[in-house]
PDB file of N, CA and C in Angstrom:
ATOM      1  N   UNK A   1      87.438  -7.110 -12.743  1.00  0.00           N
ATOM      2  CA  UNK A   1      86.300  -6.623 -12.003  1.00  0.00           C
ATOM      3  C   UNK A   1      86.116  -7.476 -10.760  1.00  0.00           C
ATOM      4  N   UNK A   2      85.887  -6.799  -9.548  1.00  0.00           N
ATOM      5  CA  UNK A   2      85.742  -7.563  -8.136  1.00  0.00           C
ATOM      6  C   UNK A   2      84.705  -7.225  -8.148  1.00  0.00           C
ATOM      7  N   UNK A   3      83.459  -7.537  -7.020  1.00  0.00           N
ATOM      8  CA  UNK A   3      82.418  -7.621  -6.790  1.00  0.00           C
ATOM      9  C   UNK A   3      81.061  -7.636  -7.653  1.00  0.00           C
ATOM     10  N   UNK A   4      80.035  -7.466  -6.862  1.00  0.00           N
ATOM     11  CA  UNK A   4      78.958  -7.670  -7.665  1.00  0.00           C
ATOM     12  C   UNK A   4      78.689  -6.747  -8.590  1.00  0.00           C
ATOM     13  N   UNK A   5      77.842  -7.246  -9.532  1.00  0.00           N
ATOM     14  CA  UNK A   5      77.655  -5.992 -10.853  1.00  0.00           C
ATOM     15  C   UNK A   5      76.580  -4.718  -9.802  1.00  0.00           C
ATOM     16  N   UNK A   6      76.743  -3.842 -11.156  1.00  0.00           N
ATOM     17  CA  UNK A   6      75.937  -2.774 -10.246  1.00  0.00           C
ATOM     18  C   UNK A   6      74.287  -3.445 -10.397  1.00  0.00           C
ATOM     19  N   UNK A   7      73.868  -2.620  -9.210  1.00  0.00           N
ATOM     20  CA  UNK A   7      72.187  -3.070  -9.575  1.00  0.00           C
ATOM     21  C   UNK A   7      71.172  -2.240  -9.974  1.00  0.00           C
ATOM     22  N   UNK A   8      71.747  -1.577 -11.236  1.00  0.00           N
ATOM     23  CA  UNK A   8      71.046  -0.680 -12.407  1.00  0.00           C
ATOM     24  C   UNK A   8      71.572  -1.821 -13.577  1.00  0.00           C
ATOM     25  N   UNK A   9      71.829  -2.799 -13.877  1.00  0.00           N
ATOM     26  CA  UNK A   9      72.607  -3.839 -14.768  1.00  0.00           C
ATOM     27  C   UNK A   9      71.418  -4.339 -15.436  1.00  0.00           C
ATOM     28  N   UNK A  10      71.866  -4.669 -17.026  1.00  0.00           N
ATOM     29  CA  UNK A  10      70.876  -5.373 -17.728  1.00  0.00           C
ATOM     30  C   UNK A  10      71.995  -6.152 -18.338  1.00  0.00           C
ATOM     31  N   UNK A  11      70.964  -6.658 -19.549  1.00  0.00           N
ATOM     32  CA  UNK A  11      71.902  -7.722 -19.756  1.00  0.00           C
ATOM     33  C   UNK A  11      72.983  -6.790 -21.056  1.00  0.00           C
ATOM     34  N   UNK A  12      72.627  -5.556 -21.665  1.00  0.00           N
ATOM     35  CA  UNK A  12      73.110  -4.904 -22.656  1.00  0.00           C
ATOM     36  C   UNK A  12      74.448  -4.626 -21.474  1.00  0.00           C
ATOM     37  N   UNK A  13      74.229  -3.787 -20.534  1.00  0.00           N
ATOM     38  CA  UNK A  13      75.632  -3.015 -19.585  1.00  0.00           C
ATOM     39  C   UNK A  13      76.525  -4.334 -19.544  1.00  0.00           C
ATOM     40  N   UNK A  14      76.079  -5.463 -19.267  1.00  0.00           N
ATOM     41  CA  UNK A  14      76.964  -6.085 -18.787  1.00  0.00           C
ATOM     42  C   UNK A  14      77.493  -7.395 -20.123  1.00  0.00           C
ATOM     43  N   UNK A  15      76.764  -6.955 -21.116  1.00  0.00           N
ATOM     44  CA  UNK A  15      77.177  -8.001 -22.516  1.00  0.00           C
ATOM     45  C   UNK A  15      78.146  -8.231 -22.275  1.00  0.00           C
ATOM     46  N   UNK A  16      79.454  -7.408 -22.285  1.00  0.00           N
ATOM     47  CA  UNK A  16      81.165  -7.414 -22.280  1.00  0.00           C
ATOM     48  C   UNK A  16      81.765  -8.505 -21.254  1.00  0.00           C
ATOM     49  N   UNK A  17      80.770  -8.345 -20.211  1.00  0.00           N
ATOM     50  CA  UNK A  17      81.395  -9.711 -19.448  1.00  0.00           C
ATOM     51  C   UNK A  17      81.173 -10.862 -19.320  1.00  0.00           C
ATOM     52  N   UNK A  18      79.760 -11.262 -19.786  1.00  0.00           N
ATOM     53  CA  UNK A  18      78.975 -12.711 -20.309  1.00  0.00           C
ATOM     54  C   UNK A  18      80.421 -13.452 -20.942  1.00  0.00           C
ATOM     55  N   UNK A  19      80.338 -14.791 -20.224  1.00  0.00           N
ATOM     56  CA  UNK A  19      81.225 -15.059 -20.933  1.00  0.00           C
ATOM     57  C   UNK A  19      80.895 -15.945 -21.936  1.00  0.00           C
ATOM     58  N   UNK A  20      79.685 -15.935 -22.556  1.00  0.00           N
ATOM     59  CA  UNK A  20      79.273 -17.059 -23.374  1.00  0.00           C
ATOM     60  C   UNK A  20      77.986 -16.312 -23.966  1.00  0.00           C
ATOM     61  N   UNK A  21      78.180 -14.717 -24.387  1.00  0.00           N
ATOM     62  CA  UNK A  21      77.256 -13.924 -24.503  1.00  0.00           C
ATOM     63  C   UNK A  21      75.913 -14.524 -25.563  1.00  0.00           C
ATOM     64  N   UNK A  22      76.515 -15.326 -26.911  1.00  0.00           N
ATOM     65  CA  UNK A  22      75.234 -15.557 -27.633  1.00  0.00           C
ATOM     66  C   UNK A  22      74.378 -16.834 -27.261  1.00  0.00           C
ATOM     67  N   UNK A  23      75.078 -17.731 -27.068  1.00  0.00           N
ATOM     68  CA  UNK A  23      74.721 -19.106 -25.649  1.00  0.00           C
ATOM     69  C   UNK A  23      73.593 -18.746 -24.513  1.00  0.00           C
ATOM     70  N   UNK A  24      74.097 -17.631 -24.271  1.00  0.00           N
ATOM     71  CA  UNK A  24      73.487 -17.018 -22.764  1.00  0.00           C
ATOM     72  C   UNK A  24      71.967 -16.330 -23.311  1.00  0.00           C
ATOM     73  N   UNK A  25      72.019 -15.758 -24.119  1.00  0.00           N
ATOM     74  CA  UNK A  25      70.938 -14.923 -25.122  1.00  0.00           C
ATOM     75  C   UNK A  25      70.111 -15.670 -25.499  1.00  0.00           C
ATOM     76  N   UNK A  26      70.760 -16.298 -25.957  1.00  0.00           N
ATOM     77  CA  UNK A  26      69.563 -17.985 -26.558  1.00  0.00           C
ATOM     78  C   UNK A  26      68.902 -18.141 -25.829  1.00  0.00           C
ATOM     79  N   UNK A  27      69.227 -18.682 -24.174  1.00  0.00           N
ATOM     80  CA  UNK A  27      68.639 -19.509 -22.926  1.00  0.00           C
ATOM     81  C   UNK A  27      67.324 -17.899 -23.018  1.00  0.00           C
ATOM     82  N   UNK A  28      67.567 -16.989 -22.349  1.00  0.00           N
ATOM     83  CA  UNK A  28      67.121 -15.820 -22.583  1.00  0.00           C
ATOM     84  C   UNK A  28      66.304 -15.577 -23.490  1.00  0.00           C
ATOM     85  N   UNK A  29      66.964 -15.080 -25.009  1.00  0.00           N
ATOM     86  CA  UNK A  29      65.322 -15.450 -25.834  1.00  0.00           C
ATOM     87  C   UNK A  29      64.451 -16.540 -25.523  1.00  0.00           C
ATOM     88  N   UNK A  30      64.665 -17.694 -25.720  1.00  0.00           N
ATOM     89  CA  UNK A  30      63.487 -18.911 -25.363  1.00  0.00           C
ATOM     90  C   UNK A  30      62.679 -18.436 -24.751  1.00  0.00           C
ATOM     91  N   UNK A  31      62.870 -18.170 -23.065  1.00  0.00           N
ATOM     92  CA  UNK A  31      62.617 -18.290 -22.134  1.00  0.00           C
ATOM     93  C   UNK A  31      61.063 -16.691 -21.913  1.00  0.00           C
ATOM     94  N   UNK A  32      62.168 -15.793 -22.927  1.00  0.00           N
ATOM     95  CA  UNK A  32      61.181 -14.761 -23.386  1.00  0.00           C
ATOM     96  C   UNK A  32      59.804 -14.713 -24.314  1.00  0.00           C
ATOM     97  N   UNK A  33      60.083 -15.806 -25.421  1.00  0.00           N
ATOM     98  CA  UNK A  33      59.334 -16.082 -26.142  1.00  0.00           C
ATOM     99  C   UNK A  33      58.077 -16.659 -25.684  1.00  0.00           C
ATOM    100  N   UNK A  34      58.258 -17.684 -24.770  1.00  0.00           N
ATOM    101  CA  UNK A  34      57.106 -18.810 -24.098  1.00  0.00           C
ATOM    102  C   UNK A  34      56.521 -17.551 -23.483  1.00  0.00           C
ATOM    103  N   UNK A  35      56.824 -16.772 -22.506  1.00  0.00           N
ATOM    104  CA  UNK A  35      56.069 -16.036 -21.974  1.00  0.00           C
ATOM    105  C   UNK A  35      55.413 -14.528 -22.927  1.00  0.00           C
ATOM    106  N   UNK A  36      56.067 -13.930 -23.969  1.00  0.00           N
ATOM    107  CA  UNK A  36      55.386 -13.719 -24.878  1.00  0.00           C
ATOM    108  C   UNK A  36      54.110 -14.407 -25.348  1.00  0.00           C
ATOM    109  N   UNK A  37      54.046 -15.296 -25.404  1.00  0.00           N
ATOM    110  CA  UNK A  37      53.183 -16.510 -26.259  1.00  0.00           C
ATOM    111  C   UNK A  37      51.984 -16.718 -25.206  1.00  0.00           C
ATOM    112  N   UNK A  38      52.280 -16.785 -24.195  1.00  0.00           N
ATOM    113  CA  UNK A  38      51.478 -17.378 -22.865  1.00  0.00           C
ATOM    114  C   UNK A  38      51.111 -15.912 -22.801  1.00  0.00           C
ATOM    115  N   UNK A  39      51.618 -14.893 -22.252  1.00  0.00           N
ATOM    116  CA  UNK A  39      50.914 -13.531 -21.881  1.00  0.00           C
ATOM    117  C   UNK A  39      50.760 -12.212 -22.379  1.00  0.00           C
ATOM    118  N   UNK A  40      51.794 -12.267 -23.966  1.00  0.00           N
ATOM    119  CA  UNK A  40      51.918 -10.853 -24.572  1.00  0.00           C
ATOM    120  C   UNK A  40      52.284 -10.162 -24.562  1.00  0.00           C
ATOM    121  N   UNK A  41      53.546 -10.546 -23.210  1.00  0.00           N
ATOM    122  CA  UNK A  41      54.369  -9.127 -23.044  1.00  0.00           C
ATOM    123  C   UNK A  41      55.519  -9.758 -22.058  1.00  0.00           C
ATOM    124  N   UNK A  42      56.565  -9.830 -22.143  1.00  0.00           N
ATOM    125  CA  UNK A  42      58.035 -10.272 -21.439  1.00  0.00           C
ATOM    126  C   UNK A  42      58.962  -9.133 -20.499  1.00  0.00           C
ATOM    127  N   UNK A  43      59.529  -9.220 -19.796  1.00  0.00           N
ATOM    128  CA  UNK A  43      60.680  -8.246 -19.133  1.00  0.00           C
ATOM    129  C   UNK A  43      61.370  -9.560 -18.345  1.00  0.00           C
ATOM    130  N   UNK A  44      63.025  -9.187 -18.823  1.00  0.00           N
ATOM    131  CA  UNK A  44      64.205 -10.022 -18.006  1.00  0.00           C
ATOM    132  C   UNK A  44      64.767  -8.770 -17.233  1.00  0.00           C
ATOM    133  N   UNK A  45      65.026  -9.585 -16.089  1.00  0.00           N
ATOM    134  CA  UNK A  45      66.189  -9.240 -14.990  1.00  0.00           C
ATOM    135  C   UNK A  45      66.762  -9.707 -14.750  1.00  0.00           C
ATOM    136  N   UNK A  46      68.658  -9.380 -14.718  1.00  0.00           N
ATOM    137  CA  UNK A  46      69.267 -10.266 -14.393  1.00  0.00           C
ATOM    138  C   UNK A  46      69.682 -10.264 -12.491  1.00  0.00           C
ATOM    139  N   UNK A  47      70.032 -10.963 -12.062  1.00  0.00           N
ATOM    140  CA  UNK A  47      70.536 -11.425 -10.658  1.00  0.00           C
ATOM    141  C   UNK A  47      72.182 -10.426 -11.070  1.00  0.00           C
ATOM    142  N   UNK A  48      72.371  -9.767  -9.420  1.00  0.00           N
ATOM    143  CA  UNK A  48      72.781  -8.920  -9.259  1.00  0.00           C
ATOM    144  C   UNK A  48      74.187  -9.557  -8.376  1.00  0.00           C
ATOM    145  N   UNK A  49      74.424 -10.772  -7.924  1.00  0.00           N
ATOM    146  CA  UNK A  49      74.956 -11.408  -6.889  1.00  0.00           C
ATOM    147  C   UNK A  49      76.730 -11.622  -7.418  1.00  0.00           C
ATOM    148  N   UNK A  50      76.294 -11.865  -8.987  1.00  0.00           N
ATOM    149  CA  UNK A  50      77.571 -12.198  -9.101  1.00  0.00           C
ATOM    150  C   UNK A  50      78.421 -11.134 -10.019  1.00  0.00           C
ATOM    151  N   UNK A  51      79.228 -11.758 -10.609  1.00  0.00           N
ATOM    152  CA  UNK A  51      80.480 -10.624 -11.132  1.00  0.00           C
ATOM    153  C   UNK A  51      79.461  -9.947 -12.967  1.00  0.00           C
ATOM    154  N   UNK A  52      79.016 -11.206 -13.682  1.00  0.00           N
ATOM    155  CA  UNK A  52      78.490 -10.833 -14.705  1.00  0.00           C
ATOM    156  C   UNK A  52      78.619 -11.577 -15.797  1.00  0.00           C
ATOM    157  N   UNK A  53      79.297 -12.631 -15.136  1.00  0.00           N
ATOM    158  CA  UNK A  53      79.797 -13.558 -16.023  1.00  0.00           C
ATOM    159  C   UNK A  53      78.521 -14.326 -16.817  1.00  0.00           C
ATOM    160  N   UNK A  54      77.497 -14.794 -15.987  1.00  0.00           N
ATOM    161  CA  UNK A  54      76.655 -16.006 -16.494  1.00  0.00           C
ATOM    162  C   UNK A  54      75.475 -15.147 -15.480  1.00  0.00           C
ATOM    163  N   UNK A  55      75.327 -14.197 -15.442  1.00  0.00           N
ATOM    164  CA  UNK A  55      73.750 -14.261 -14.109  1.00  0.00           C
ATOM    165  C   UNK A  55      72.825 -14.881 -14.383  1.00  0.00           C
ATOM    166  N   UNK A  56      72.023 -15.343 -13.042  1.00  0.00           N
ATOM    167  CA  UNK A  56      70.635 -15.627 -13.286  1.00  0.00           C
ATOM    168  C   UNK A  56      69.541 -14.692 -13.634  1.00  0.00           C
ATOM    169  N   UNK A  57      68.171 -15.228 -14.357  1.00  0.00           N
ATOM    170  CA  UNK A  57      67.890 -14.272 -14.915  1.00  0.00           C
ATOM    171  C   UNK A  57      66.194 -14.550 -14.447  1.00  0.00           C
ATOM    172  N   UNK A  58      65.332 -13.633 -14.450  1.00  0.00           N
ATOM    173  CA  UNK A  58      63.988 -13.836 -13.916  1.00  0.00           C
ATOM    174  C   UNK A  58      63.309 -12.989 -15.289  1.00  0.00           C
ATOM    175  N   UNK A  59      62.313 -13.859 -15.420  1.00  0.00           N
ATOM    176  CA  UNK A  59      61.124 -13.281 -16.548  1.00  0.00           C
ATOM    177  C   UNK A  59      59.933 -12.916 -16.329  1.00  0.00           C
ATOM    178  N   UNK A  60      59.291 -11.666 -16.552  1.00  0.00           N
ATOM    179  CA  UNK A  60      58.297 -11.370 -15.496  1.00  0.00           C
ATOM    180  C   UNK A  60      57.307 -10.646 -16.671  1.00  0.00           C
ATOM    181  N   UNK A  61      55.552 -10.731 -16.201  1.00  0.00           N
ATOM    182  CA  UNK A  61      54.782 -10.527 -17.618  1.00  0.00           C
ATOM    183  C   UNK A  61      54.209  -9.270 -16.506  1.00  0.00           C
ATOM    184  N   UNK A  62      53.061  -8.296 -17.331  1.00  0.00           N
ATOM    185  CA  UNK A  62      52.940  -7.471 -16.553  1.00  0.00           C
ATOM    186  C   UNK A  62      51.052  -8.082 -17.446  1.00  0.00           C
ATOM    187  N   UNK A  63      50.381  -7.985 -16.053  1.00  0.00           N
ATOM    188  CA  UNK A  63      48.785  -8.749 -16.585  1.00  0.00           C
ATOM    189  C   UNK A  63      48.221  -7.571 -15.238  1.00  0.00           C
ATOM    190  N   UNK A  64      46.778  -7.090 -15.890  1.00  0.00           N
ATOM    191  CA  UNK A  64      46.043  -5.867 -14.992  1.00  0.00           C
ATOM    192  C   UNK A  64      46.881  -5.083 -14.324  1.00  0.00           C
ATOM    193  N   UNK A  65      47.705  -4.879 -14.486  1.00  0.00           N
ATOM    194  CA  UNK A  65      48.579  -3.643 -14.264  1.00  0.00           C
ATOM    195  C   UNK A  65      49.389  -3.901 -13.046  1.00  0.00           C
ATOM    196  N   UNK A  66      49.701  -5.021 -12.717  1.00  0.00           N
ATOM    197  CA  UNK A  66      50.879  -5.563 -11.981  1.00  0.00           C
ATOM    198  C   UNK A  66      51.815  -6.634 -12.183  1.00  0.00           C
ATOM    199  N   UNK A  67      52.866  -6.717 -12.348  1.00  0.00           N
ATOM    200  CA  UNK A  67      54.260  -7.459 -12.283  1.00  0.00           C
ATOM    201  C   UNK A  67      53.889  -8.720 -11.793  1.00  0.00           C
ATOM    202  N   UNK A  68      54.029  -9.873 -12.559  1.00  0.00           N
ATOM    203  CA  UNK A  68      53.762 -11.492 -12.367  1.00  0.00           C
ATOM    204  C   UNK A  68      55.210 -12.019 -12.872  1.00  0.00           C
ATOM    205  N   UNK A  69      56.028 -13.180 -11.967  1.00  0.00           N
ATOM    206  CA  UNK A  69      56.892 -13.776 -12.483  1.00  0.00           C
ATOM    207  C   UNK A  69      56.408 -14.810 -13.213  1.00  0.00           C
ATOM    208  N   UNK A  70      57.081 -15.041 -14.360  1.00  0.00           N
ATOM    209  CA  UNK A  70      57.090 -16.101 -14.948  1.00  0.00           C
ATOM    210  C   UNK A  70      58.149 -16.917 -14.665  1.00  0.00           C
ATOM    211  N   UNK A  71      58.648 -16.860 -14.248  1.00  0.00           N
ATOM    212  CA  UNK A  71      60.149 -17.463 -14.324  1.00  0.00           C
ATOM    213  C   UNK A  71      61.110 -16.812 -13.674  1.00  0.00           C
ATOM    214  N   UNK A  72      62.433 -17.652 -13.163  1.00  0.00           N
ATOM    215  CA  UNK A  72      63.293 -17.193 -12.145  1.00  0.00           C
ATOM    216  C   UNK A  72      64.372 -18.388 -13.053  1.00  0.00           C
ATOM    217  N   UNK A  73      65.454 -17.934 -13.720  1.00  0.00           N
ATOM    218  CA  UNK A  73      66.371 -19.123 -13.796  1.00  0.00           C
ATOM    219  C   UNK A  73      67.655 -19.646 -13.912  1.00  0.00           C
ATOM    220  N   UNK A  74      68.463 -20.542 -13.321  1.00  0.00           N
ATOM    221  CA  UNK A  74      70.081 -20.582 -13.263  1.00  0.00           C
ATOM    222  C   UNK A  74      70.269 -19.564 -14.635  1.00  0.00           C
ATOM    223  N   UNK A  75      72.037 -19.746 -14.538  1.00  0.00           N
ATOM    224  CA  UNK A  75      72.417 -19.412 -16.146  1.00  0.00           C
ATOM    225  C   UNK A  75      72.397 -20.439 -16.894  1.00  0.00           C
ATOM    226  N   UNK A  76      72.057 -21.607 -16.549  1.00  0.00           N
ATOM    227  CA  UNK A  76      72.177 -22.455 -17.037  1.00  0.00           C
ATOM    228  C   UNK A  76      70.857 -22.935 -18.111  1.00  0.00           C
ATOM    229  N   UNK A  77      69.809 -21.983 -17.713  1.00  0.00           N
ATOM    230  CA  UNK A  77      68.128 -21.908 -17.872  1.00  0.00           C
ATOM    231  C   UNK A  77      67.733 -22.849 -17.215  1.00  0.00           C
ATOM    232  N   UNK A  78      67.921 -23.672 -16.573  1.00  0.00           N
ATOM    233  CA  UNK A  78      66.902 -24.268 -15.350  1.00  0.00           C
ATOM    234  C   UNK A  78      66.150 -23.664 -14.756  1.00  0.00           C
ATOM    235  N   UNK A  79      65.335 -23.677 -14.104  1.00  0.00           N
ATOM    236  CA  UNK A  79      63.964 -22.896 -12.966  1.00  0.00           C
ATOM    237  C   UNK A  79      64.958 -23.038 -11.546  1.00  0.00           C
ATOM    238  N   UNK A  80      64.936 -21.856 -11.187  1.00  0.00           N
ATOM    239  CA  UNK A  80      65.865 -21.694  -9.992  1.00  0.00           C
ATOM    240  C   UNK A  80      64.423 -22.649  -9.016  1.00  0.00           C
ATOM    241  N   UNK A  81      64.823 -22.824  -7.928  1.00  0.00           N
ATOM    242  CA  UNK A  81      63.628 -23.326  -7.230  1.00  0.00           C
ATOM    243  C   UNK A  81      62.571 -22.756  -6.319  1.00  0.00           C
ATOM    244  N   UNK A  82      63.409 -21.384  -5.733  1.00  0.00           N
ATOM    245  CA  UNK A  82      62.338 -20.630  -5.471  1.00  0.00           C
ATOM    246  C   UNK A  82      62.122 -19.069  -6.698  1.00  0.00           C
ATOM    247  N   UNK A  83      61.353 -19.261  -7.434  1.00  0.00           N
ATOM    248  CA  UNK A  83      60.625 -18.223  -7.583  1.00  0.00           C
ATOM    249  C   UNK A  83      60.772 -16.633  -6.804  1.00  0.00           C
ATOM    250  N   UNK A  84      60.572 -16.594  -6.452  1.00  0.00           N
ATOM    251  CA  UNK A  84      59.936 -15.469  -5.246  1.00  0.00           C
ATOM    252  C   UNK A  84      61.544 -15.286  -4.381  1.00  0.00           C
ATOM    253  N   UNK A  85      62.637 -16.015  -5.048  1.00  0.00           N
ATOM    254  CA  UNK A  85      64.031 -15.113  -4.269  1.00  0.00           C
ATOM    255  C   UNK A  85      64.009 -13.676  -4.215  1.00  0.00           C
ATOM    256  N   UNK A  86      64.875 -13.745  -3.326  1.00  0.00           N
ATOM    257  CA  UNK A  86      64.816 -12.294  -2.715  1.00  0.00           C
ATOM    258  C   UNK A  86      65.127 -11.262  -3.580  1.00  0.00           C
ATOM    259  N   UNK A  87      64.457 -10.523  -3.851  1.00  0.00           N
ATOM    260  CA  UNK A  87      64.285  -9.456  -4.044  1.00  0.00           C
ATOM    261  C   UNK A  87      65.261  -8.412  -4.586  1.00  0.00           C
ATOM    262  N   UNK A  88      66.093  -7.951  -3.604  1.00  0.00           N
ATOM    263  CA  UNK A  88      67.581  -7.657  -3.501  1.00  0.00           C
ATOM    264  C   UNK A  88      68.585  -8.258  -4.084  1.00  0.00           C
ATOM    265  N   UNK A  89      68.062  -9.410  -4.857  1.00  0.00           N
ATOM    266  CA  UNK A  89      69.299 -10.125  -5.607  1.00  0.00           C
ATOM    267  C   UNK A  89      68.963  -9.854  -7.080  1.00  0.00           C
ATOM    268  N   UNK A  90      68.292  -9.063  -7.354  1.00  0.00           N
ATOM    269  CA  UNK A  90      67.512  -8.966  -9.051  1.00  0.00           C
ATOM    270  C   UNK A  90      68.149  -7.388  -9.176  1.00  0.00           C
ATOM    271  N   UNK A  91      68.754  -7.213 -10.483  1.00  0.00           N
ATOM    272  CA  UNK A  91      68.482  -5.634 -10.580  1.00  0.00           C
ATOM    273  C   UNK A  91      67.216  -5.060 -10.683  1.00  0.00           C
ATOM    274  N   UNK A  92      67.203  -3.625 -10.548  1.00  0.00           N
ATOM    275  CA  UNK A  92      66.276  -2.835 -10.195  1.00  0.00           C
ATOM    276  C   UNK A  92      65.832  -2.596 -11.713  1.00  0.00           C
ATOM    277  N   UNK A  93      66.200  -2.697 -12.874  1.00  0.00           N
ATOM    278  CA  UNK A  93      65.852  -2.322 -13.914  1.00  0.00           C
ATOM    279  C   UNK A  93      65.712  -3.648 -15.098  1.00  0.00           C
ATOM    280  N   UNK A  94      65.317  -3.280 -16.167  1.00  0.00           N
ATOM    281  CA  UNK A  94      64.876  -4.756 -17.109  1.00  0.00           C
ATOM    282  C   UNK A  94      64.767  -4.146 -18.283  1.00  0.00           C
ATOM    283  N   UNK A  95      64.804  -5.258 -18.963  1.00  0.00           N
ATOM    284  CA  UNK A  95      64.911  -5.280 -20.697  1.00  0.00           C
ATOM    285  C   UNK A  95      63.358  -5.817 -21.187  1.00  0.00           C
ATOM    286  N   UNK A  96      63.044  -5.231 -21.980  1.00  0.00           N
ATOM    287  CA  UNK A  96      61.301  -6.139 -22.341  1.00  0.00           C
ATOM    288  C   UNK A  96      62.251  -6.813 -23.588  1.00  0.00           C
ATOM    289  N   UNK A  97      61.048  -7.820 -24.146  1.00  0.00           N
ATOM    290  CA  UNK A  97      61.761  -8.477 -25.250  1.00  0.00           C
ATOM    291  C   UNK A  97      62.083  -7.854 -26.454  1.00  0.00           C
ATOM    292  N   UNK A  98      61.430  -7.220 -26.899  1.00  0.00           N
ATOM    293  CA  UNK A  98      61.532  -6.385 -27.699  1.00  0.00           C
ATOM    294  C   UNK A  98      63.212  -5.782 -27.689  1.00  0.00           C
ATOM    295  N   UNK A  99      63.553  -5.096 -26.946  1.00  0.00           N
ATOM    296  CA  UNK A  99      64.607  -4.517 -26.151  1.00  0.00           C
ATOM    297  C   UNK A  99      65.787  -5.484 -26.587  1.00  0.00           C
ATOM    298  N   UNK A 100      65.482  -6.825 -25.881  1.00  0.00           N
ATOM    299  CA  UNK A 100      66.841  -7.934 -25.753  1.00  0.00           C
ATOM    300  C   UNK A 100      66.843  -7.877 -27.729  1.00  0.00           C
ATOM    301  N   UNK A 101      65.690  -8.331 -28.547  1.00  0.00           N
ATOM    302  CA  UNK A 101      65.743  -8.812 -29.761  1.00  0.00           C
ATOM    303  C   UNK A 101      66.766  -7.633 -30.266  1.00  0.00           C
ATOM    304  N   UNK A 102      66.242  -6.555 -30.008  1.00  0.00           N
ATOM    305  CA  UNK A 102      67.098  -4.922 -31.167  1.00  0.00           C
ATOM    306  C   UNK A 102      68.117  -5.167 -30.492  1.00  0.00           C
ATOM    307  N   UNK A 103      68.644  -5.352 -28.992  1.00  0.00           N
ATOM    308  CA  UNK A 103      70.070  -5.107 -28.537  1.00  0.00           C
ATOM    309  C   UNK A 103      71.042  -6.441 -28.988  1.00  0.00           C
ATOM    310  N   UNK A 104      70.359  -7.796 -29.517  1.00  0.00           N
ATOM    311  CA  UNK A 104      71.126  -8.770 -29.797  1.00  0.00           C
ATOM    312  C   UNK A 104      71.210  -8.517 -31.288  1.00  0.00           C
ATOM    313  N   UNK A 105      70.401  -7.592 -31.695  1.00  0.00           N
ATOM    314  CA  UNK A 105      70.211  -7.711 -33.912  1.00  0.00           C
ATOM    315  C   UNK A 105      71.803  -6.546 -34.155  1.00  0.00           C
ATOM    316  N   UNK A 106      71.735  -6.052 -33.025  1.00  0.00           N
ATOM    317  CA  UNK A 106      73.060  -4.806 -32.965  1.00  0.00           C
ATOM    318  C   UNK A 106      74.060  -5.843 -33.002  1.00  0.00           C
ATOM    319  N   UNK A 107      74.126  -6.272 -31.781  1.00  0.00           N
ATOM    320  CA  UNK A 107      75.122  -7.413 -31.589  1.00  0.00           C
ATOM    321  C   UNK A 107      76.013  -7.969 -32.700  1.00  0.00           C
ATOM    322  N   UNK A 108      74.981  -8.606 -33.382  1.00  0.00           N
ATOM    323  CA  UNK A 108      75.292  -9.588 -34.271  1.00  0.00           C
ATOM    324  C   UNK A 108      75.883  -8.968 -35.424  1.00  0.00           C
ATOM    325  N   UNK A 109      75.329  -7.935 -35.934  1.00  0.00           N
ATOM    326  CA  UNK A 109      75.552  -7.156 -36.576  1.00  0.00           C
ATOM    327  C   UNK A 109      77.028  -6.495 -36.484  1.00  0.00           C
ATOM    328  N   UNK A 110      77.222  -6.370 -35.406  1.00  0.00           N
ATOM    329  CA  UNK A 110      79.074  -5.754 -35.242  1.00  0.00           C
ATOM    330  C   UNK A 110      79.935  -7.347 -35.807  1.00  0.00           C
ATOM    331  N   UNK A 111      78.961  -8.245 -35.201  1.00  0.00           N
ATOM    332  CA  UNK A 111      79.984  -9.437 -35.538  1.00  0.00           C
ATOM    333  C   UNK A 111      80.254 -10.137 -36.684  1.00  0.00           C
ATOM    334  N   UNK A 112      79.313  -9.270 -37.529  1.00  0.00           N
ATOM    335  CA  UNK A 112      79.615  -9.725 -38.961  1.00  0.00           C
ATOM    336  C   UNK A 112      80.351  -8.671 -39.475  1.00  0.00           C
ATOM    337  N   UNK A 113      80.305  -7.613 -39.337  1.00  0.00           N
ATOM    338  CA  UNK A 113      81.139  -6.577 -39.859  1.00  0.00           C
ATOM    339  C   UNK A 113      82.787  -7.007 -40.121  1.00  0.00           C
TER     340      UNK A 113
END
């Protein structure tokens, strides 16, 4: 695969190319959970820039009926440093937590089979 992933991408489309898919999920759940906990409701997006290997990922709560970031962060889960990156580098679509938990319980599930 050359270029950037598409930017309809979650983290389910692009599982196959993570290259450290349950590693990567982990950083991801955590990161979902705290903001669960803090606001009651989670959505990840991943960063659209690179191939699909490791993206960065932004966590965002939805409070009075508009979109708040919680978080913006390497693949590494660090806090990217700006927040508020552009725009155009996030896919257009997202996973709530709920979503990531059933699409990783599938997951796991093939891998015990």
């Amino acid at each position: 695969m050359t270029g950037r992933i598409d930017k309809l991408s979650t983290i389910a489309s692009i599982w196959n190319l993570l290259k450290e898919p349950l590693v990567y999920m982990g950083g991801v759940r955590q990161k979902l959970s705290v903001c669960v906990a803090q606001h009651g409701n989670a959505r990840v997006t991943i960063g659209v820039t690179g191939r699909g290997y490791q993206p960065c990922f932004r966590i965002t709560y939805e409070k009075d009926g508009a979109e708040h970031i919680f978080g913006s962060f390497w693949d590494n889960h660090l806090p990217l440093d700006r927040e508020d990156a552009v725009n155009s580098n996030w896919s257009k679509v997202s996973m709530n937590s709920e979503e990531v938990d059933g699409f990783l319980m599938e997951q796991m599930g093939r891998r015990r089979a």
